[in-house]
C-alpha atoms as a PDB file:
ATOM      1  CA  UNK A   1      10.703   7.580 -19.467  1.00  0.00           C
ATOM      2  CA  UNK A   2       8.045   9.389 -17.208  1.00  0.00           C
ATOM      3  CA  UNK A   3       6.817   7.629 -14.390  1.00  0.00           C
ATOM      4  CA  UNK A   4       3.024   7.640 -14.199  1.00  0.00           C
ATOM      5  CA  UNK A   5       1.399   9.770 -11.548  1.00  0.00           C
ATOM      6  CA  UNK A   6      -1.803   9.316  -9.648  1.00  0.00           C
ATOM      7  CA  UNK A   7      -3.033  12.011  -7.059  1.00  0.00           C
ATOM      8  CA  UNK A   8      -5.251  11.296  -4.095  1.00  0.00           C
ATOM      9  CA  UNK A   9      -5.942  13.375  -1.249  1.00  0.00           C
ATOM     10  CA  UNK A  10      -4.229  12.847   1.524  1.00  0.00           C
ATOM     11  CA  UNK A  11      -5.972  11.318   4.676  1.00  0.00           C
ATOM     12  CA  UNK A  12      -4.155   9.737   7.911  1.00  0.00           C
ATOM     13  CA  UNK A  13      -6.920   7.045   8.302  1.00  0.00           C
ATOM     14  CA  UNK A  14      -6.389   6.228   4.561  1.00  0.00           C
ATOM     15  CA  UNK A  15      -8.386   4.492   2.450  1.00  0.00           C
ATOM     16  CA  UNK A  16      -7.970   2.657  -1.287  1.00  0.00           C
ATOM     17  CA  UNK A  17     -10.151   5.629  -3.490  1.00  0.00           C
ATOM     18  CA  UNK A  18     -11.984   4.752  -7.175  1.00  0.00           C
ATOM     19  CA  UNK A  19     -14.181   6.541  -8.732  1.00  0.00           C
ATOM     20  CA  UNK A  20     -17.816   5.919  -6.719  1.00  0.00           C
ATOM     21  CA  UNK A  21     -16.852   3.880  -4.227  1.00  0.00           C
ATOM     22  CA  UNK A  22     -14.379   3.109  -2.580  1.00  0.00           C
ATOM     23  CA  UNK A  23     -14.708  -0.660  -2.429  1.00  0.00           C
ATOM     24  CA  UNK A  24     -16.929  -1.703  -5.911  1.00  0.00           C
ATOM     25  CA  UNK A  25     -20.086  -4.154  -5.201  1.00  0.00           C
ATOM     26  CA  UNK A  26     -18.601  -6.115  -8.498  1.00  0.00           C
ATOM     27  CA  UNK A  27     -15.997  -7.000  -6.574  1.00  0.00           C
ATOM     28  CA  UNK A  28     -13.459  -7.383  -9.341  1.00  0.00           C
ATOM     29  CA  UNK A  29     -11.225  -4.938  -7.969  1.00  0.00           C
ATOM     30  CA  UNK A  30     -11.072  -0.982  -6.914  1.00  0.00           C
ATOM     31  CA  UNK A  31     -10.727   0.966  -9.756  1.00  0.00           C
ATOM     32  CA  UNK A  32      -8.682   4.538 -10.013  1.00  0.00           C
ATOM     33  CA  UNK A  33      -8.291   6.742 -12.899  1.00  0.00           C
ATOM     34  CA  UNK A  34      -5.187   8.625 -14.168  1.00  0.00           C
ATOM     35  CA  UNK A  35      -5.676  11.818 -11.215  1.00  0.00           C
ATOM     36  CA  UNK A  36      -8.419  11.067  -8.262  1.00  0.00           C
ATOM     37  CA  UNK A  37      -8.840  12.981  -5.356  1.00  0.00           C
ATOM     38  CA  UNK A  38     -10.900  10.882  -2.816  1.00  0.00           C
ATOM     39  CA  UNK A  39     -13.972  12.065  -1.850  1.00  0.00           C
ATOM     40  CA  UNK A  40     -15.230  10.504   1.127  1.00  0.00           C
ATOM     41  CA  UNK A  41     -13.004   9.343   4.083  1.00  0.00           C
ATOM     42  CA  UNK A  42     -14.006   6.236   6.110  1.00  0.00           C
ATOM     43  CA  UNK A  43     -15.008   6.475   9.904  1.00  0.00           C
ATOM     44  CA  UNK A  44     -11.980   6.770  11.662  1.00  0.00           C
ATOM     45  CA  UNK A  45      -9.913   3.738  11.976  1.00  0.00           C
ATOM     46  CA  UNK A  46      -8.618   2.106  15.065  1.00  0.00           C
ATOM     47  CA  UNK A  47      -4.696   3.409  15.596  1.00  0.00           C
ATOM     48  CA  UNK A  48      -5.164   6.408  13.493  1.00  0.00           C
ATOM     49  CA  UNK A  49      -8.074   8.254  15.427  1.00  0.00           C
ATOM     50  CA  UNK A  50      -5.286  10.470  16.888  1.00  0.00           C
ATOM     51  CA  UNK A  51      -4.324  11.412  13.564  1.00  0.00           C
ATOM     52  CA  UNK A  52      -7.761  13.133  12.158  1.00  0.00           C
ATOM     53  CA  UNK A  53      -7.763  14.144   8.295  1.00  0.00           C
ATOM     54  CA  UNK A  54      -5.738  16.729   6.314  1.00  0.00           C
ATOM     55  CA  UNK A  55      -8.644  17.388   3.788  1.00  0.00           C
ATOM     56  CA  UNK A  56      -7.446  18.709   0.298  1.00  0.00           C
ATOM     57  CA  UNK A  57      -3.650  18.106   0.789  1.00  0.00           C
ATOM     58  CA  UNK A  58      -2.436  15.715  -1.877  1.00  0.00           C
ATOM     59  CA  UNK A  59       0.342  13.096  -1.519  1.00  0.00           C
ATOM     60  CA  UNK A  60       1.713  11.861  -5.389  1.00  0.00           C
ATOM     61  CA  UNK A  61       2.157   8.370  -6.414  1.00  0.00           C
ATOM     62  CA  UNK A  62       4.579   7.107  -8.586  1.00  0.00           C
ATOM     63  CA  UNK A  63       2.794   4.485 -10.165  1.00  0.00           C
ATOM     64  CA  UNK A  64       3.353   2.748 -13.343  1.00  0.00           C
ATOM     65  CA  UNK A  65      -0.049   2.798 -14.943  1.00  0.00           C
ATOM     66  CA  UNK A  66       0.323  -0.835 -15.802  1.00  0.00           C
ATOM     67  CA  UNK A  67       1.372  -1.948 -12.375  1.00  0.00           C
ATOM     68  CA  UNK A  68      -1.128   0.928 -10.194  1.00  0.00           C
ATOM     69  CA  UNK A  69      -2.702  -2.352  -8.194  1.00  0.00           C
ATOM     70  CA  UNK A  70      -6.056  -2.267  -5.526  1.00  0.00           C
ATOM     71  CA  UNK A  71      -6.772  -4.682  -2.946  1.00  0.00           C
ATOM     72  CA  UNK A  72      -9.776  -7.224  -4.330  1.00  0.00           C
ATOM     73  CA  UNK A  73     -12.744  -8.703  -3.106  1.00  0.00           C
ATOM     74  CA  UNK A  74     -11.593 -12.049  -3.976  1.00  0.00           C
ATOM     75  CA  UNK A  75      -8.497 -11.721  -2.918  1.00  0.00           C
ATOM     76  CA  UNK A  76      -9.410 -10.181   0.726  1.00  0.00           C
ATOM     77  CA  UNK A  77     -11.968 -12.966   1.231  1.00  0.00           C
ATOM     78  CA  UNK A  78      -9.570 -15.482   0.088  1.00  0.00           C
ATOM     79  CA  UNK A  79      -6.914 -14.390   2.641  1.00  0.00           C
ATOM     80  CA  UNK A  80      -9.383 -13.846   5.507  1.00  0.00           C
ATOM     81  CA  UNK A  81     -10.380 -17.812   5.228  1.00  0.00           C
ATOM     82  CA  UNK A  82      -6.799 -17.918   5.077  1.00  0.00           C
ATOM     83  CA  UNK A  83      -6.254 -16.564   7.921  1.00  0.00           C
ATOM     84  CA  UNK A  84      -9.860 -17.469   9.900  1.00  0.00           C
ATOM     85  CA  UNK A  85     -10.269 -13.524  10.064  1.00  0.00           C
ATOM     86  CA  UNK A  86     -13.666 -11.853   9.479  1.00  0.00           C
ATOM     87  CA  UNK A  87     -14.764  -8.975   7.237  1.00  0.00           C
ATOM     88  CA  UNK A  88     -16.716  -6.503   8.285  1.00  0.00           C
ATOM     89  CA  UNK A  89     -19.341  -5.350   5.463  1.00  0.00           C
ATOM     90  CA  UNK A  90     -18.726  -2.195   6.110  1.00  0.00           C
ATOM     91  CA  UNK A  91     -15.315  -2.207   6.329  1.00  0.00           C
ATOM     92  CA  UNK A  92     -13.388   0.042   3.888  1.00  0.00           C
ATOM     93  CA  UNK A  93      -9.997  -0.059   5.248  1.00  0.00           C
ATOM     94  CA  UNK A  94     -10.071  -3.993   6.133  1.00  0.00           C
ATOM     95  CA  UNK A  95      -6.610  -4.550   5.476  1.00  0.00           C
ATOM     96  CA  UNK A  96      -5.562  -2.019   7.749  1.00  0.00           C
ATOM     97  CA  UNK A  97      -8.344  -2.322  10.477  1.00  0.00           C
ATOM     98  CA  UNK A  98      -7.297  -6.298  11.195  1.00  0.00           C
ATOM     99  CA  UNK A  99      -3.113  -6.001  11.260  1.00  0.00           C
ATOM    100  CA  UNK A 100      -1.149  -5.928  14.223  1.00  0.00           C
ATOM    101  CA  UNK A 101       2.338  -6.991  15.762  1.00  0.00           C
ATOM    102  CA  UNK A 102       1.038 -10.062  17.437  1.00  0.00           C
ATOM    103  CA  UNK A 103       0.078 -11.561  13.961  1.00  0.00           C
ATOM    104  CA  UNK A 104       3.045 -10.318  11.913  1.00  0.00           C
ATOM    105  CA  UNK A 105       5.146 -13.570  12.616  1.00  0.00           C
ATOM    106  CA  UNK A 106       2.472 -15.778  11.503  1.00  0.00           C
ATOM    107  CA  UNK A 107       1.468 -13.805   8.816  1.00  0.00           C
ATOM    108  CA  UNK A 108       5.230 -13.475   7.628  1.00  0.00           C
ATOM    109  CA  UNK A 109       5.604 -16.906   7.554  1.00  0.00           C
ATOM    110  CA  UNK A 110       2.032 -17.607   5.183  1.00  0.00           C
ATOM    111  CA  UNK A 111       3.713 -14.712   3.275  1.00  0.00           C
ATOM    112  CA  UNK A 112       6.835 -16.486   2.336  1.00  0.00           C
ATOM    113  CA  UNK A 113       5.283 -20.193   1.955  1.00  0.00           C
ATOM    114  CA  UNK A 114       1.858 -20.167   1.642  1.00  0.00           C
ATOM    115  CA  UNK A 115       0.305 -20.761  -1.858  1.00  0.00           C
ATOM    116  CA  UNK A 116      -1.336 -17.244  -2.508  1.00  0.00           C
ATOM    117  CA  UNK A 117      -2.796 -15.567  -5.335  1.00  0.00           C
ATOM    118  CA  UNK A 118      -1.365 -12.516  -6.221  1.00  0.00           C
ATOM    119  CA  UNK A 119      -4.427 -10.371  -4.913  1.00  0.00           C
ATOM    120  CA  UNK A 120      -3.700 -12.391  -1.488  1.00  0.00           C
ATOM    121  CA  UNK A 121      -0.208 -11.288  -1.517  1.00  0.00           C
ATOM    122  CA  UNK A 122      -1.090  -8.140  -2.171  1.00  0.00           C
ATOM    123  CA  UNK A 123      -3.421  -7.523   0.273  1.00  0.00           C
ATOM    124  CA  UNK A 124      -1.501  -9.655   2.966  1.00  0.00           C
ATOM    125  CA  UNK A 125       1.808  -7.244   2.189  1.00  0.00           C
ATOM    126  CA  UNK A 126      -1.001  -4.240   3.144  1.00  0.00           C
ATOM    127  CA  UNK A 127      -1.276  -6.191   6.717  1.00  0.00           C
ATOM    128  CA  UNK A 128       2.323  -6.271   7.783  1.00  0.00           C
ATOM    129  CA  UNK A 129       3.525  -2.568   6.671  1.00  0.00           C
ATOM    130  CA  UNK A 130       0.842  -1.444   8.802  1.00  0.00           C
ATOM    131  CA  UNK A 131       1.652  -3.940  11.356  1.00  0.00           C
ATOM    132  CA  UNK A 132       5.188  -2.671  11.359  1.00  0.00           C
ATOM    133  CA  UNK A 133       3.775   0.394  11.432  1.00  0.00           C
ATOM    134  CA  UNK A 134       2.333   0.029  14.609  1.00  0.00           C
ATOM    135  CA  UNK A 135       5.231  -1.434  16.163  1.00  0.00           C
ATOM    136  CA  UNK A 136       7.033   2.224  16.558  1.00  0.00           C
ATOM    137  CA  UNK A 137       5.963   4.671  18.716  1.00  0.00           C
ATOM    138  CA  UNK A 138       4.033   7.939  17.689  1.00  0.00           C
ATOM    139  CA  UNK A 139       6.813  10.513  16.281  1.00  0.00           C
ATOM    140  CA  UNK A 140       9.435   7.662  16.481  1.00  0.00           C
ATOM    141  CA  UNK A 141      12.620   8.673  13.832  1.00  0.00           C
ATOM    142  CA  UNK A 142      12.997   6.393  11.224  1.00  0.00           C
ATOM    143  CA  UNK A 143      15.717   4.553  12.237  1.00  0.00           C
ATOM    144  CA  UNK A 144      13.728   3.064  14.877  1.00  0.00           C
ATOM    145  CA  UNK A 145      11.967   1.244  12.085  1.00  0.00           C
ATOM    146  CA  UNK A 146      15.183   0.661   9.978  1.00  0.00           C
ATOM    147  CA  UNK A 147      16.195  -1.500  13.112  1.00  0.00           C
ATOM    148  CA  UNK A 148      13.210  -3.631  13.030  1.00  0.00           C
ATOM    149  CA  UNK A 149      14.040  -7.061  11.851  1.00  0.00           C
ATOM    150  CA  UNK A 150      10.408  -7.157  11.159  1.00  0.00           C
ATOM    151  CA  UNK A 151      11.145  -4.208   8.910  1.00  0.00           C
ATOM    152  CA  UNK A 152      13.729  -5.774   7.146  1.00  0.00           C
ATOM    153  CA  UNK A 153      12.046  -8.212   6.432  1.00  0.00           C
ATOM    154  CA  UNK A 154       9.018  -6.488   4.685  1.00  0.00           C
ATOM    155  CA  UNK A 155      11.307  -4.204   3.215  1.00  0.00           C
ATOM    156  CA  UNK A 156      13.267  -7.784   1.605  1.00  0.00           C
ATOM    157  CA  UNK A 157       9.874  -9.378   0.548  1.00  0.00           C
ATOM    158  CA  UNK A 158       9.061  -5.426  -1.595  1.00  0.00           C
ATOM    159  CA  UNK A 159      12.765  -5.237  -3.040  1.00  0.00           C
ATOM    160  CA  UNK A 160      12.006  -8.767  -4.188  1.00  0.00           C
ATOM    161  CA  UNK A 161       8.556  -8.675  -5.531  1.00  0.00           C
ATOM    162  CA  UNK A 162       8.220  -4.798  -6.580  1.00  0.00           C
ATOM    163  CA  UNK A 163       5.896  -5.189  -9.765  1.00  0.00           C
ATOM    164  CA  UNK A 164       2.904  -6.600  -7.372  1.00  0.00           C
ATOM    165  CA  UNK A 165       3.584  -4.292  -4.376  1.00  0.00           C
ATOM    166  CA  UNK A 166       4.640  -0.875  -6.528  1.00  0.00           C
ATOM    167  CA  UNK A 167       1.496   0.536  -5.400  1.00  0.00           C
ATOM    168  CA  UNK A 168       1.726   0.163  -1.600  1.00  0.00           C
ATOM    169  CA  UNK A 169       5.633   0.808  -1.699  1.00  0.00           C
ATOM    170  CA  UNK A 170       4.204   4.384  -3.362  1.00  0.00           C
ATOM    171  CA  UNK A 171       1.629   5.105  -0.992  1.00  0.00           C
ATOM    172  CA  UNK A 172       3.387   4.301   2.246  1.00  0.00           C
ATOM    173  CA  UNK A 173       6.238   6.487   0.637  1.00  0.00           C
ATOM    174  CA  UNK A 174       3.850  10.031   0.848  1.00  0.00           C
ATOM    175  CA  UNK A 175       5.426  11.242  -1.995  1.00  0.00           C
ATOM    176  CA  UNK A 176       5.537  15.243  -2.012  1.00  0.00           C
ATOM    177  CA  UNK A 177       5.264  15.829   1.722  1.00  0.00           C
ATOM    178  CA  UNK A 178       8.340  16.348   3.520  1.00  0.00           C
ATOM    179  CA  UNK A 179       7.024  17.202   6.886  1.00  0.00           C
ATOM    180  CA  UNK A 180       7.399  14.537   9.953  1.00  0.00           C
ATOM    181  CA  UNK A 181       3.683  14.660  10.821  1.00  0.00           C
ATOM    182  CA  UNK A 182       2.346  14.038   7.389  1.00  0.00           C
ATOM    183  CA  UNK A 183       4.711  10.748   7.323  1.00  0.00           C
ATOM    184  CA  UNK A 184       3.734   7.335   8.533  1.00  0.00           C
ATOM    185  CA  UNK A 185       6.297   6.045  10.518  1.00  0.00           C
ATOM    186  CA  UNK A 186       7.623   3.833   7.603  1.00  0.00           C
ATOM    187  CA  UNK A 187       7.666   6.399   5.112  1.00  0.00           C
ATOM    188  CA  UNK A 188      11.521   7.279   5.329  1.00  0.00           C
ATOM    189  CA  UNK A 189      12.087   4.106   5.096  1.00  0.00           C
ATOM    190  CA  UNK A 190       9.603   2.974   2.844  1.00  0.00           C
ATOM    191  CA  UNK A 191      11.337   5.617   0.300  1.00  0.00           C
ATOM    192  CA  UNK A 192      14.444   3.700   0.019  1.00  0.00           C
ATOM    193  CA  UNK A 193      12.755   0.780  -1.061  1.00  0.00           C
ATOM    194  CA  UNK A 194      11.345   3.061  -3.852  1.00  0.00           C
ATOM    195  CA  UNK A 195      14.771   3.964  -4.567  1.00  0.00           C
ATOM    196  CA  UNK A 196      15.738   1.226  -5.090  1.00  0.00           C
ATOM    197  CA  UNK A 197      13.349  -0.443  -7.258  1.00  0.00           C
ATOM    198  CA  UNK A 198      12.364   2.525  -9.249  1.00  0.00           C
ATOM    199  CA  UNK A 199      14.308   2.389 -11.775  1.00  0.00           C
ATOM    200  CA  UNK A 200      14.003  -1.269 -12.708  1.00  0.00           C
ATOM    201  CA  UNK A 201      10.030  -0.743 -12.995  1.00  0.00           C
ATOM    202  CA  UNK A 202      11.018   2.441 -14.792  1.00  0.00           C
ATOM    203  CA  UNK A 203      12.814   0.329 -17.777  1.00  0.00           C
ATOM    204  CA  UNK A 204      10.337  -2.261 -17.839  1.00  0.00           C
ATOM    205  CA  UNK A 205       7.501   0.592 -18.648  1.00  0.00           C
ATOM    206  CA  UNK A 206      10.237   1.611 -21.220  1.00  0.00           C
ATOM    207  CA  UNK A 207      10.511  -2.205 -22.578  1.00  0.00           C
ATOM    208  CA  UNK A 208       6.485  -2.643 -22.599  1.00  0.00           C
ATOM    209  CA  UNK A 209       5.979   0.862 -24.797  1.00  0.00           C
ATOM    210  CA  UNK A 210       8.928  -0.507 -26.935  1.00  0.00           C
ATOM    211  CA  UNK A 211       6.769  -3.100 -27.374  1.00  0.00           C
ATOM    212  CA  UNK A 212       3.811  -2.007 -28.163  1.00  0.00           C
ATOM    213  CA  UNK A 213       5.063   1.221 -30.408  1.00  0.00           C
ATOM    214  CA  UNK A 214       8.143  -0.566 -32.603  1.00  0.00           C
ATOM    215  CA  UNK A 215       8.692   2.299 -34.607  1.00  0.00           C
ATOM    216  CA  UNK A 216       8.967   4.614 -31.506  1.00  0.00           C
END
């Protein structure tokens, strides 16, 4: 069974792409077609000015088009009274823009046992890769984050849950680029978690088509 594939150019201060915007004023959800490339790239982002922008180079997704998943207006404002954190309005990258270490214990903890909707989850799993993320040091091998118990943990929480977080565990991954600098520091790692799960999300695409086309 083919894994679905979404393209989206490849930016270090990184942003969730749709079609026209990249956060929709109907707040429903961002949207994404079968092959994007992004065509605007948000001011850049605090941690990842050093970075810049690699305009035109494209990292592949494996997503299952029936798990591809977008952060959510309701769910971000949800998890920011959650959390008594505030949104910018112009903030494109919000999930990214308010993480950091000194919340990830707190946040790890609402994670496991607070009573969250699904677009809260999602958008709260967002907060801790990236503040595990920051928690290595620029150009820091991968085993350095393969240590982290904070790590392990996150990397625990996807394993568990990978039909909500499929999307993120793809896009930390930066499938199709094999060189150091066009990794975050958690994609090594990040790609064993895709390892793992793949193939489980792979058979339950299988299972849904079986379902939907009997005579397949």
């Amino acid at each position: 069974m083919d894994v679905g594939v979404i393209t989206y150019t490849y930016v270090r201060s990184r942003l969730w792409v749709s079609p026209n915007n990249p956060f929709h004023s109907t707040g429903d959800s961002l949207r994404a077609s079968t092959v994007l490339t992004a065509s605007c790239v948000s001011p850049c982002v605090r941690r990842r000015v050093n970075f810049g922008v690699r305009p035109g180079r494209a990292a592949v997704e494996e997503v299952l088009d029936h798990l591809r998943r977008y952060p959510t207006k309701a769910g971000r404002e949800a998890l920011a009274a959650r959390l008594d954190l505030i949104i910018d309005p112009h903030s494109q990258d919000w999930e990214w823009e308010v993480a950091g270490p000194q919340h990830f214990d707190t946040w790890l903890s609402t994670y496991r046992n607070g009573p969250l909707s699904d677009d809260e989850r999602f958008s709260l799993m967002e907060m801790l890769i990236q503040s595990v993320e920051d928690m290595v040091p620029l150009r820091g091998p991968p085993v350095e984050v393969e240590e982290l118990p904070q790590w392990q943990a996150v990397a625990k929480l996807l394993r568990a849950n990978p039909r909500l977080h499929a999307s993120s565990i793809a896009y930390w991954s930066v499938f199709g680029r094999d060189e150091p600098e066009e990794h975050f520091r958690v994609s090594i790692p990040m790609r064993k978690v895709w390892t793992a799960v793949k193939s489980n999300l792979a058979e339950q695409c299988a299972s849904a088509d079986g379902g939907r086309n009997p005579g397949s």
